[in-house]
Protein backbone atom coordinates (compact mmCIF):
# COMPACT_ATOMS: atom_id res chain seq x y z
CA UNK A 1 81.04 99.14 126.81
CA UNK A 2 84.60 98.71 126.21
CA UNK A 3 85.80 99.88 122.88
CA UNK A 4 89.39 98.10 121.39
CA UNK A 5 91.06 100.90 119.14
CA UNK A 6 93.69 100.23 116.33
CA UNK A 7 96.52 102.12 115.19
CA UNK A 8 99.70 101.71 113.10
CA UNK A 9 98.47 100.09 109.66
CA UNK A 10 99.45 101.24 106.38
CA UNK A 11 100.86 100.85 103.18
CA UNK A 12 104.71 99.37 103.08
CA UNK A 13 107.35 97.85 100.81
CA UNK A 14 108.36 94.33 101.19
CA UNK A 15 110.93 94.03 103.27
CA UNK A 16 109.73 96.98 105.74
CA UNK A 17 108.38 96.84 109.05
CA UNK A 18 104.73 97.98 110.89
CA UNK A 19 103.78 98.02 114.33
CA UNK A 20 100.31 97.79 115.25
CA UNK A 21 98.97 98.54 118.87
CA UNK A 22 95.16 97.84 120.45
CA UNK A 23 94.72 100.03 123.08
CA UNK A 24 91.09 99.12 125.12
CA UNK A 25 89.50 102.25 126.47
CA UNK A 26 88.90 100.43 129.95
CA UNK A 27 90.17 98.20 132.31
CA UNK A 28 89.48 94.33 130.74
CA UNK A 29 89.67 91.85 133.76
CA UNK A 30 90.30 88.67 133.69
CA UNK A 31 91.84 88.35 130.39
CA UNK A 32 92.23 84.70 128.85
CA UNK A 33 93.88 85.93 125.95
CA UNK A 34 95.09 88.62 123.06
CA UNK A 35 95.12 88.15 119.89
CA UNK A 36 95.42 89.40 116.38
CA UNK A 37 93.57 87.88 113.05
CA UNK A 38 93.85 89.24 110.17
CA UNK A 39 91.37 88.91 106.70
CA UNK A 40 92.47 89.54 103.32
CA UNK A 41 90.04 90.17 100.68
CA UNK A 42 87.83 87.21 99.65
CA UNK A 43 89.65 84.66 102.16
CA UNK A 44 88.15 83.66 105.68
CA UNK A 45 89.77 85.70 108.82
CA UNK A 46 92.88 83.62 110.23
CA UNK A 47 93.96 84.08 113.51
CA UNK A 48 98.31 85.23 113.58
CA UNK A 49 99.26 85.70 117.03
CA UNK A 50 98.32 84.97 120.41
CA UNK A 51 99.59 85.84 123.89
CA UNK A 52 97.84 84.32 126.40
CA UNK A 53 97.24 85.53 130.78
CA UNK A 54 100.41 83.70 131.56
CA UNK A 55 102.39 84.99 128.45
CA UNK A 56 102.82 82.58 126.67
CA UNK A 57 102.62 83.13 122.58
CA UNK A 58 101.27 81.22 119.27
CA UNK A 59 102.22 82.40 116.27
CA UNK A 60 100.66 80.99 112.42
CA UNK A 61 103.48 79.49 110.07
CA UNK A 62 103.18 81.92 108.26
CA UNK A 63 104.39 84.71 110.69
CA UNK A 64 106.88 82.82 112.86
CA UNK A 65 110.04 84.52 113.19
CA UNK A 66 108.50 87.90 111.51
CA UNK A 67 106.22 88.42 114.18
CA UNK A 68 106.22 89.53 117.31
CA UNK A 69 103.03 89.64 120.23
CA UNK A 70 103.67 91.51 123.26
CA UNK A 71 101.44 93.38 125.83
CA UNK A 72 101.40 96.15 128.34
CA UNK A 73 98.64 95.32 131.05
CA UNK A 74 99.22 98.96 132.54
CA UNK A 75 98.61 100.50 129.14
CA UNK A 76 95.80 97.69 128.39
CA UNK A 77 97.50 97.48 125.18
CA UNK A 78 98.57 94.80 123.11
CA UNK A 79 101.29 95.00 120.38
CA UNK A 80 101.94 93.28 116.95
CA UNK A 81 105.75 94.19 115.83
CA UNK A 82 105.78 92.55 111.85
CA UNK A 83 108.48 92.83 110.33
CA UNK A 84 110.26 91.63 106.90
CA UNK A 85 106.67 92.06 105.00
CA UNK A 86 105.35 90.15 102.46
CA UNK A 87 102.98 91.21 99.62
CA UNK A 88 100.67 88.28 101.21
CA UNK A 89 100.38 89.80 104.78
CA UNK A 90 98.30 92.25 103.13
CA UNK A 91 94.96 91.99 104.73
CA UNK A 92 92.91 93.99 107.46
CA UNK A 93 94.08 93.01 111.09
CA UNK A 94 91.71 92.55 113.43
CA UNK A 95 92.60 92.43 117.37
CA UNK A 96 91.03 90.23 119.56
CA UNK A 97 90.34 90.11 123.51
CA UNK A 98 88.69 87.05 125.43
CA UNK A 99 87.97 87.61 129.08
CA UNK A 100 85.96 85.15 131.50
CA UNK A 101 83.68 82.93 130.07
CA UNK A 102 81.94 85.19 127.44
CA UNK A 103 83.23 88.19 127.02
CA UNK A 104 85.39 88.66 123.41
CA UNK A 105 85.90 92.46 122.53
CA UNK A 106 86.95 93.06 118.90
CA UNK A 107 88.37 95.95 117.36
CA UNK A 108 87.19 97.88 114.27
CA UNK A 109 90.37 96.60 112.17
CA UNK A 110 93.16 98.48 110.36
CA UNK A 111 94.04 97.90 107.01
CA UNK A 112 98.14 96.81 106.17
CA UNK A 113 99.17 97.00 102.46
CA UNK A 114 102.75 95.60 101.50
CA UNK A 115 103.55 96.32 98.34
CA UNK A 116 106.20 94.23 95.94
């Protein structure tokens, strides 16, 4: 069973930067896409960044040009760089892996606190 661990949450001014990195504890194959969602408390999980098998990215509104999704396929790691925080990025983020037709691996989530 492949297991998706998170690191690099936190607690941060506004302003400051976090990066947070998914690391899969085996090979995934065939991977549609990566992604990251995010949930803050009592609103619905929304989906902020996607990079897809051909590398191409989506980013929510909200994040454009604060976010960055990258990968490393060797490492069978993806990346979320956010920078210039916001009070309302604060949430537990979530990544995401589809593969083939079924599979969708999610990890256990890491908490991100930006403070004002």
């Amino acid at each position: 069973q492949v297991q998706l661990v998170e690191s690099g949450g936190g607690l941060v001014q506004a302003g400051g930067s976090l990066r947070l990195s998914c690391a899969a504890s085996a090979k995934i194959f065939n991977i549609n896409a990566m992604n990251w969602y995010r949930q803050a408390p009592g609103k619905q999980r929304e989906l902020v960044a996607t990079i897809t098998s051909t590398g191409n990215t989506n980013y929510a509104d909200s994040v454009k040009g604060r976010f960055t999704i990258s990968r490393d396929n060797a490492k069978n790691t993806v990346y979320l760089q956010m920078n210039s925080l916001k009070p309302e990025d604060t949430a537990v983020y979530y990544c995401n892996i589809k593969a083939g037709i079924f599979l969708n691996y999610w990890g256990q989530g890491t908490q991100v606190t930006v403070s004002s």
